[in-house]
PDB file of N, CA and C in Angstrom:
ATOM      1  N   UNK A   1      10.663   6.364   2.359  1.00  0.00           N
ATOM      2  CA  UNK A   1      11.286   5.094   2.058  1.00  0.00           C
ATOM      3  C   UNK A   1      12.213   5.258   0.873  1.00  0.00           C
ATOM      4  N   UNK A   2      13.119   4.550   0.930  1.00  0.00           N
ATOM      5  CA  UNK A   2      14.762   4.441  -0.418  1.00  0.00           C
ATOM      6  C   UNK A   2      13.893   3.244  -1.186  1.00  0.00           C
ATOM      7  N   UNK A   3      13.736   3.400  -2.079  1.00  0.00           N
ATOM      8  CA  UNK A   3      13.266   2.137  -3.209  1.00  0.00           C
ATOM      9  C   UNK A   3      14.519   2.175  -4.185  1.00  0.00           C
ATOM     10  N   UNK A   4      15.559   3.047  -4.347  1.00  0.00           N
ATOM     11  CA  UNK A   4      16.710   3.178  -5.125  1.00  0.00           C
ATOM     12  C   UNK A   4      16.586   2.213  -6.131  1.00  0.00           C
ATOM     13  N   UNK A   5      17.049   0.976  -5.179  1.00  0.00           N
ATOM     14  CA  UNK A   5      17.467  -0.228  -6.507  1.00  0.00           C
ATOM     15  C   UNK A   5      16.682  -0.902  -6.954  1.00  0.00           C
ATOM     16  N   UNK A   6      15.306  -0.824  -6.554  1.00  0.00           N
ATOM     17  CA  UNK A   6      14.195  -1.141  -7.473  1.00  0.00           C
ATOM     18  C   UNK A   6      13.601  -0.415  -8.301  1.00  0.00           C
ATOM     19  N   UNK A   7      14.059   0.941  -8.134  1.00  0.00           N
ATOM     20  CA  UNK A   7      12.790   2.001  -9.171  1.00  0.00           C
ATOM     21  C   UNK A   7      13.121   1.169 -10.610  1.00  0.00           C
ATOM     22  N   UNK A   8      11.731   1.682 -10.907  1.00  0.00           N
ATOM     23  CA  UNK A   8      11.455   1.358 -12.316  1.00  0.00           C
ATOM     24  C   UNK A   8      11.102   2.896 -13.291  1.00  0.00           C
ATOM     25  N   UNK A   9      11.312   3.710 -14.439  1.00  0.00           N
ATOM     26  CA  UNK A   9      10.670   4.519 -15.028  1.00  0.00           C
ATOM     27  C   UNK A   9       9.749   4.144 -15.697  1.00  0.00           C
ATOM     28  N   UNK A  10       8.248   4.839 -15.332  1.00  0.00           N
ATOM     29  CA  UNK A  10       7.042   4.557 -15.705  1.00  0.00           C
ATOM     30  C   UNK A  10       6.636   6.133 -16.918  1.00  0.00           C
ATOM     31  N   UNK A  11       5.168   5.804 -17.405  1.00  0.00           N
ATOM     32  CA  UNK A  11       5.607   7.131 -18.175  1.00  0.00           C
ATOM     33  C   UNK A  11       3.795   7.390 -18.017  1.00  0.00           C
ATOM     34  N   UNK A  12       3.649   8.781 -17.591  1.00  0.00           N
ATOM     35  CA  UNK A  12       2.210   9.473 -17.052  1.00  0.00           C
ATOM     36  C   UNK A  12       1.594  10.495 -18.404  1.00  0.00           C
ATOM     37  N   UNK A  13       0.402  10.082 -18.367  1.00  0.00           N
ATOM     38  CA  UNK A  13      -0.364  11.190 -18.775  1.00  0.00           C
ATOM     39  C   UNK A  13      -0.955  12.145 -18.228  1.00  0.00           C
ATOM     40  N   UNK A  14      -0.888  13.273 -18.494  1.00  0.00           N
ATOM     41  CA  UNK A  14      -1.487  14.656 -17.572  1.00  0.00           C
ATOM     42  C   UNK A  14      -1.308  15.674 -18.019  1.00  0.00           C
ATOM     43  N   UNK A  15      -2.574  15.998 -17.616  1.00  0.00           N
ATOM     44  CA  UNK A  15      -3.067  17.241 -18.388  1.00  0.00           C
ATOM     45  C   UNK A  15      -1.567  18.585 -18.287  1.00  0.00           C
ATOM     46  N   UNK A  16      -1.288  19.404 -19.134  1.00  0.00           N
ATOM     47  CA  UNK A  16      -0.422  20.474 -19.075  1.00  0.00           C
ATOM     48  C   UNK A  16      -0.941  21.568 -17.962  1.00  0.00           C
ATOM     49  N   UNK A  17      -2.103  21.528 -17.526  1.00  0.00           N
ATOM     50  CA  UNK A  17      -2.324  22.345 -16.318  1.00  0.00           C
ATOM     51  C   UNK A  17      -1.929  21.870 -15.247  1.00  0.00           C
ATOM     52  N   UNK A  18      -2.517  20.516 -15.045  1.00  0.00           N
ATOM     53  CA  UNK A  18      -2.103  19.850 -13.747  1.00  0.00           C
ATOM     54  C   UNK A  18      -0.654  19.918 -13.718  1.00  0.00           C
ATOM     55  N   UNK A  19       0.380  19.710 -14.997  1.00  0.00           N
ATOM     56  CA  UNK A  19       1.360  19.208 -14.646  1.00  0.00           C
ATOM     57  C   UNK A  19       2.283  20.576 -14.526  1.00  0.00           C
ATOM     58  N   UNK A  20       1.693  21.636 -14.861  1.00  0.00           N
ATOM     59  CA  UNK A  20       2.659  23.175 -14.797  1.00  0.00           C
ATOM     60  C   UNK A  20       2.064  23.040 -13.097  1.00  0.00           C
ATOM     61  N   UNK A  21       1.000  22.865 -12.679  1.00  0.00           N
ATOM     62  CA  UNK A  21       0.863  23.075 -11.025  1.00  0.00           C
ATOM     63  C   UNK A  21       1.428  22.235 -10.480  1.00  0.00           C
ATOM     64  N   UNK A  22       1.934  21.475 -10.590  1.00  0.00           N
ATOM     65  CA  UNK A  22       2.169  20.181  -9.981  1.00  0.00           C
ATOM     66  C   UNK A  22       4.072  19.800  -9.747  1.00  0.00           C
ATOM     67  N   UNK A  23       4.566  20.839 -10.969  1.00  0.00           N
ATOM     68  CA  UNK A  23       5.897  21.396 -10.891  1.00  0.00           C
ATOM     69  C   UNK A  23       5.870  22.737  -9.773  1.00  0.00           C
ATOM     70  N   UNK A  24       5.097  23.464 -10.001  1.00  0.00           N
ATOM     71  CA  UNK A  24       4.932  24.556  -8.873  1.00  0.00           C
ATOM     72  C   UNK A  24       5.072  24.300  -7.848  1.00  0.00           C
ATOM     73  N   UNK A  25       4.270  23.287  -7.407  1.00  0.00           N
ATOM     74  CA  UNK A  25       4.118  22.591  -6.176  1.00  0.00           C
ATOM     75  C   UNK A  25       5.311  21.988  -5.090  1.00  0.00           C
ATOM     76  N   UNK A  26       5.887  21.207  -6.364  1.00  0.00           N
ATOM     77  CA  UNK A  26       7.496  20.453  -6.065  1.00  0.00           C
ATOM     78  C   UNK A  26       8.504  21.696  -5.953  1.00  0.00           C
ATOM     79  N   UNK A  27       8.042  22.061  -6.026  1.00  0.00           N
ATOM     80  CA  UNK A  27       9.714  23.237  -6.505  1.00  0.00           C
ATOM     81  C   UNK A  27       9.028  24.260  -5.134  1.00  0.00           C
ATOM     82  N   UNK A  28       8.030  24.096  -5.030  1.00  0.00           N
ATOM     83  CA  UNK A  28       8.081  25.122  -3.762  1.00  0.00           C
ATOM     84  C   UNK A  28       7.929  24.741  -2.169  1.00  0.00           C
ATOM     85  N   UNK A  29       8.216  23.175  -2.435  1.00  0.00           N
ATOM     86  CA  UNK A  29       8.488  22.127  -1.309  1.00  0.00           C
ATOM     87  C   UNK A  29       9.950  21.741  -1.477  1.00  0.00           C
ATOM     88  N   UNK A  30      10.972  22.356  -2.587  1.00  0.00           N
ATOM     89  CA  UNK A  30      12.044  21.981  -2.700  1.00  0.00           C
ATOM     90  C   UNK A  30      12.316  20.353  -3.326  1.00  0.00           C
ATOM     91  N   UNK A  31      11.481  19.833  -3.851  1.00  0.00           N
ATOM     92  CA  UNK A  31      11.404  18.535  -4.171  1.00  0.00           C
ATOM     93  C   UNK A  31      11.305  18.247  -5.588  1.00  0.00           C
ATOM     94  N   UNK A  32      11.460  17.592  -6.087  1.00  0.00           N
ATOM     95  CA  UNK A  32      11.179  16.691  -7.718  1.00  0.00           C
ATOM     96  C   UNK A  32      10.072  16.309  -7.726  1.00  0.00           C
ATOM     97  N   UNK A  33       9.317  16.679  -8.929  1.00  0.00           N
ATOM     98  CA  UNK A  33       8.162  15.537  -9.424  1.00  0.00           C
ATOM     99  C   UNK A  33       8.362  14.451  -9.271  1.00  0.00           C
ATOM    100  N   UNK A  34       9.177  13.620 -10.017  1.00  0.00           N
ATOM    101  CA  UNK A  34       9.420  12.569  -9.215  1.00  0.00           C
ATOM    102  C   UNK A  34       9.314  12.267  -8.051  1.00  0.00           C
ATOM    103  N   UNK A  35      10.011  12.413  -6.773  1.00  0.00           N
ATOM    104  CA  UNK A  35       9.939  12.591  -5.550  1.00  0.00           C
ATOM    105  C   UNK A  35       8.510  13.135  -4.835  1.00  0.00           C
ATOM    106  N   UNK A  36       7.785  13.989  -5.634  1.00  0.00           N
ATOM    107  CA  UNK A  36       6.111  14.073  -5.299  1.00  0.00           C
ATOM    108  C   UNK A  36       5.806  12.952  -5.722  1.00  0.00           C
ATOM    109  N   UNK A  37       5.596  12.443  -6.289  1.00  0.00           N
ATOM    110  CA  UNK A  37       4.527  11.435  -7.088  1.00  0.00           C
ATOM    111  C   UNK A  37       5.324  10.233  -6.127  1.00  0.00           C
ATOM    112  N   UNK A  38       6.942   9.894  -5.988  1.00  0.00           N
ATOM    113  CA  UNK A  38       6.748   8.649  -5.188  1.00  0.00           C
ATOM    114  C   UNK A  38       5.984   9.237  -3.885  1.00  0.00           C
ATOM    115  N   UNK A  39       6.111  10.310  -3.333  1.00  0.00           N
ATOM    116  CA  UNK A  39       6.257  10.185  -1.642  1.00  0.00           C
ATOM    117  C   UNK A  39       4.664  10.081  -1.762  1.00  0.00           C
ATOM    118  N   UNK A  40       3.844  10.638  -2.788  1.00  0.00           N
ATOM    119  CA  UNK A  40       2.118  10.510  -2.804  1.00  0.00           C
ATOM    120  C   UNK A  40       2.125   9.366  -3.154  1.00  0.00           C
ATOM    121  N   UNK A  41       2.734   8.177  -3.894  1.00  0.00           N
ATOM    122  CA  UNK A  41       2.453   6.893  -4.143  1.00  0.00           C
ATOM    123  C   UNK A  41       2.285   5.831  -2.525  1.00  0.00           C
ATOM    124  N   UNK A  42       3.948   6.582  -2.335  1.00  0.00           N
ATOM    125  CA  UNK A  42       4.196   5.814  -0.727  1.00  0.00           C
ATOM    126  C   UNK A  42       2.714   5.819   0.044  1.00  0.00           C
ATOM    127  N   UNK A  43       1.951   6.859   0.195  1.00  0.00           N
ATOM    128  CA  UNK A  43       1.635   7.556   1.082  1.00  0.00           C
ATOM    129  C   UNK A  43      -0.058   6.838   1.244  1.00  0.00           C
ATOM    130  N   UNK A  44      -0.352   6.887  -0.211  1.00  0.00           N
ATOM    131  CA  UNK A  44      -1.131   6.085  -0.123  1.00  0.00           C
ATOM    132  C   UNK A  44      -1.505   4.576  -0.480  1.00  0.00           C
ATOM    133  N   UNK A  45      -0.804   4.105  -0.885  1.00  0.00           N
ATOM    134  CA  UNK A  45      -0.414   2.792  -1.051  1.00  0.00           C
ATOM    135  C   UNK A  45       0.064   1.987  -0.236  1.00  0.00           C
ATOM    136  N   UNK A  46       1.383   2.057   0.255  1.00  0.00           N
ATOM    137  CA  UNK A  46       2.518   1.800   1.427  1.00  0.00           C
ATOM    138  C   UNK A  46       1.402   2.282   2.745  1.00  0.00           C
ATOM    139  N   UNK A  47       1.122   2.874   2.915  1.00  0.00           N
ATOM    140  CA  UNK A  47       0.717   3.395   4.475  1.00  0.00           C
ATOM    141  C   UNK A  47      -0.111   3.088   4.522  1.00  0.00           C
ATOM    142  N   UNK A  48      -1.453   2.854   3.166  1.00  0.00           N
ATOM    143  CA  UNK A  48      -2.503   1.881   3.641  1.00  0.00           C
ATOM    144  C   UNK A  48      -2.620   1.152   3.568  1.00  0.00           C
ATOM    145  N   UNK A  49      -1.071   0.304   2.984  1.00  0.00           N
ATOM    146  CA  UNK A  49      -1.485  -1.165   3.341  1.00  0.00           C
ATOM    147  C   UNK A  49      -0.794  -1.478   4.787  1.00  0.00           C
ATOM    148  N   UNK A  50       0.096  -0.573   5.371  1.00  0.00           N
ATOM    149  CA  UNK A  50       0.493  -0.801   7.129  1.00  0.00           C
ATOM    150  C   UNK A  50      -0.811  -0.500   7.552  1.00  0.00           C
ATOM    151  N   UNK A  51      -1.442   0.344   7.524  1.00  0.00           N
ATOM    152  CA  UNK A  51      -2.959   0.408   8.340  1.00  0.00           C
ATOM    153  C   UNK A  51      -3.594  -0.521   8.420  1.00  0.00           C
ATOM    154  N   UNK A  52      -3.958  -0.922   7.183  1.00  0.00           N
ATOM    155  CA  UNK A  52      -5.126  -2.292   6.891  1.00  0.00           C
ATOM    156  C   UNK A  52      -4.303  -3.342   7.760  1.00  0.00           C
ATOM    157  N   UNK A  53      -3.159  -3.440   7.884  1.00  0.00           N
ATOM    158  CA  UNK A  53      -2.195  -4.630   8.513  1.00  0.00           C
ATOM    159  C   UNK A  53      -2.895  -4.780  10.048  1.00  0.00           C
ATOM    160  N   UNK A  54      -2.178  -3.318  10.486  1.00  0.00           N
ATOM    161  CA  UNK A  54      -2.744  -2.861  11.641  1.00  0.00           C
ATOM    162  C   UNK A  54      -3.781  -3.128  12.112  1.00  0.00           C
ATOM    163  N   UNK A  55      -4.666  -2.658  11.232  1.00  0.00           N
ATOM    164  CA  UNK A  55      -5.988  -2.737  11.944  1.00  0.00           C
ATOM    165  C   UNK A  55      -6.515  -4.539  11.973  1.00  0.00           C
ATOM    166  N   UNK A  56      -5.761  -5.288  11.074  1.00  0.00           N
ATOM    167  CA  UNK A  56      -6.272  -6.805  11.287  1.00  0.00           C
ATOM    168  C   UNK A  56      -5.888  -7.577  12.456  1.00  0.00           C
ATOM    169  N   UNK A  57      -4.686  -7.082  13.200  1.00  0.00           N
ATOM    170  CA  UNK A  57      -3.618  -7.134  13.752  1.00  0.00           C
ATOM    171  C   UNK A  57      -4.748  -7.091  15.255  1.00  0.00           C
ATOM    172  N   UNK A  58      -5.258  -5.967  14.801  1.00  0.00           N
ATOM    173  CA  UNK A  58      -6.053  -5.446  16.568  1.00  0.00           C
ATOM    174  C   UNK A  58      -7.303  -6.243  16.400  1.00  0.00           C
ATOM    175  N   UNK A  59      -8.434  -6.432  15.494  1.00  0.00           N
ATOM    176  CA  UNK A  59      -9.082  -7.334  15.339  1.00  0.00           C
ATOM    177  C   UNK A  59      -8.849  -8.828  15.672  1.00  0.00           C
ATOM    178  N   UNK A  60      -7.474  -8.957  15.248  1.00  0.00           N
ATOM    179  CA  UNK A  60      -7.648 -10.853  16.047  1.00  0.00           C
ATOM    180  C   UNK A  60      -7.140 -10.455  17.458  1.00  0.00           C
ATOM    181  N   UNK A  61      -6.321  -9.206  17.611  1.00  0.00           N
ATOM    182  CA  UNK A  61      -6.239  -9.321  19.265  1.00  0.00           C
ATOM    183  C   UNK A  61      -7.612  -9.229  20.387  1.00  0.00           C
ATOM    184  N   UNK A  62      -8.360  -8.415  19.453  1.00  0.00           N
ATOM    185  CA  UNK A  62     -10.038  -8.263  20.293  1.00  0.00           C
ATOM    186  C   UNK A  62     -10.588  -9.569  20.121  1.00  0.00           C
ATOM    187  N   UNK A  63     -10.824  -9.742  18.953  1.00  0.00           N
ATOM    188  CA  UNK A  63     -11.498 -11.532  18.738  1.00  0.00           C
ATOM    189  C   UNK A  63     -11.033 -12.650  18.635  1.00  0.00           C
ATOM    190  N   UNK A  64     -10.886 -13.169  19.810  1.00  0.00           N
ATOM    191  CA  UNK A  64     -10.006 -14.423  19.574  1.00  0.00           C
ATOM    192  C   UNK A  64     -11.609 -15.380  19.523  1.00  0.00           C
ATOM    193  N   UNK A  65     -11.188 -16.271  18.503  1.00  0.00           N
ATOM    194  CA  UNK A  65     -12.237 -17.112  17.875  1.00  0.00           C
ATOM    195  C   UNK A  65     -12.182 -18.034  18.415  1.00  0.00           C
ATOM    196  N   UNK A  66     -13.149 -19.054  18.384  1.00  0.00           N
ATOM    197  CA  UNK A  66     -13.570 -20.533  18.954  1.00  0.00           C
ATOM    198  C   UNK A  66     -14.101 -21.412  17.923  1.00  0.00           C
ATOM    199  N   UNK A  67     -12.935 -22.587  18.022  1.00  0.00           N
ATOM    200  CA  UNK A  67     -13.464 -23.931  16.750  1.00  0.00           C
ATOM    201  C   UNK A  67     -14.244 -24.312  17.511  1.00  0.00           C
ATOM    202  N   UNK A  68     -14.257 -24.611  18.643  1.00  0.00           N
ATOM    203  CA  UNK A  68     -15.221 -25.945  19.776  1.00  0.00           C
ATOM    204  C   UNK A  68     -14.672 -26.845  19.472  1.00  0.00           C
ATOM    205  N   UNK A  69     -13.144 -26.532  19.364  1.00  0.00           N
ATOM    206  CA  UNK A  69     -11.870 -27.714  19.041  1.00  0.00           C
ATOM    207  C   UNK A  69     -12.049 -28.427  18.262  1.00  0.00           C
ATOM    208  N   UNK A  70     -12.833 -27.901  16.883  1.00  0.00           N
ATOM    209  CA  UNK A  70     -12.640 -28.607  15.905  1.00  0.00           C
ATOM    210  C   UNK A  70     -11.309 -28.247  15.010  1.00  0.00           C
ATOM    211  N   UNK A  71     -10.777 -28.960  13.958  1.00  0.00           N
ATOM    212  CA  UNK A  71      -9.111 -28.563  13.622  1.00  0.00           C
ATOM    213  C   UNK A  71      -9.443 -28.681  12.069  1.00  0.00           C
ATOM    214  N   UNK A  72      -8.966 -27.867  11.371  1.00  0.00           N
ATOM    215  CA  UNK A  72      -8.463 -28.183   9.760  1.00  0.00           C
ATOM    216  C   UNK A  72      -7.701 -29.043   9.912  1.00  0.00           C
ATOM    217  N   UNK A  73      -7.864 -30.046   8.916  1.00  0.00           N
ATOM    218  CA  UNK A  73      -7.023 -31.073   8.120  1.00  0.00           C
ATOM    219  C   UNK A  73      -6.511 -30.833   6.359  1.00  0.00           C
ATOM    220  N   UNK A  74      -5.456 -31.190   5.919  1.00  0.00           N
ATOM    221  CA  UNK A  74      -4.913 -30.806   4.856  1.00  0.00           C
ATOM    222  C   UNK A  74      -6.458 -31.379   3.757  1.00  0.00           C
ATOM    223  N   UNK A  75      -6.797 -32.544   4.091  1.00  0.00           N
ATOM    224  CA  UNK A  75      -7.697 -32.838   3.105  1.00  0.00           C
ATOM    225  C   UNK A  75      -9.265 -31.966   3.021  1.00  0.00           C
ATOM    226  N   UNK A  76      -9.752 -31.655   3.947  1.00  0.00           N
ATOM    227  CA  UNK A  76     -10.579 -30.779   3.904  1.00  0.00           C
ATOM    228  C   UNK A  76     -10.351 -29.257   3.920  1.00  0.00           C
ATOM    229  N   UNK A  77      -9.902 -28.828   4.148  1.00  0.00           N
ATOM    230  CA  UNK A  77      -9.030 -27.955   3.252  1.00  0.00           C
ATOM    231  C   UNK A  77      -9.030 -27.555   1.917  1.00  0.00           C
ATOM    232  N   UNK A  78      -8.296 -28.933   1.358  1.00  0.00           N
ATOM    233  CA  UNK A  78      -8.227 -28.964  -0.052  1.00  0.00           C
ATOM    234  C   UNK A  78      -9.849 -29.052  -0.924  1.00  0.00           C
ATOM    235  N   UNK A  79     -10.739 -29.929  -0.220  1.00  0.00           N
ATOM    236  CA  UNK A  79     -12.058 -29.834  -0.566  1.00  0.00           C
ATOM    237  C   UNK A  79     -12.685 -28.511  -0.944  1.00  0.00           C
ATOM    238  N   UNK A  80     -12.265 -28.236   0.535  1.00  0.00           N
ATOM    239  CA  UNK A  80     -13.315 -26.826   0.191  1.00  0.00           C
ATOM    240  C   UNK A  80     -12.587 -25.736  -0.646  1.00  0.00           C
ATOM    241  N   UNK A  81     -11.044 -25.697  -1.417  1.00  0.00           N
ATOM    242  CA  UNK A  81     -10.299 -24.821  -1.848  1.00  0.00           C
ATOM    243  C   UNK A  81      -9.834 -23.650  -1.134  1.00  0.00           C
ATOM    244  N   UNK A  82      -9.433 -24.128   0.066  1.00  0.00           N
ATOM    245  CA  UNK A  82      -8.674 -22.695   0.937  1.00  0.00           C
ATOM    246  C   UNK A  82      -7.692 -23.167   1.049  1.00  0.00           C
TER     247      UNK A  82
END
């Protein structure tokens, strides 16, 4: 994903081992630290929140629920705070 015109610079703590491996790493995938750390941000963040989507997605398609035609109204609703 392009986040371009939203990035923000954030600023990390890490250990000097992790972060000499972690340059190793990028540079031998041809990539930026930067560019590691978003595409591992994306990856798990971004992709699990499309999963979790997903998977709610197939849940109401398996369970379709039954009021016994009872209906929310704005005022009860508001009672109960949903």
């Amino acid at each position: 994903m392009c986040y371009h015109a939203l990035m923000k610079n954030i600023t990390l703590a890490i250990d000097e081992t992790l972060l000499a491996a972690a340059r190793d790493y990028a540079a031998q995938r041809n990539t930026s630290l930067n560019q590691l750390v978003r595409d591992l941000l994306d990856q798990t963040v971004i992709q699990n929140r499309k999963a979790a989507a997903k998977e709610m997605l197939r849940h109401m398609q398996e369970n379709s629920g039954n009021s016994r035609g009872w209906k929310w109204n704005r005022e009860e609703a508001h009672e109960r705070g949903l």
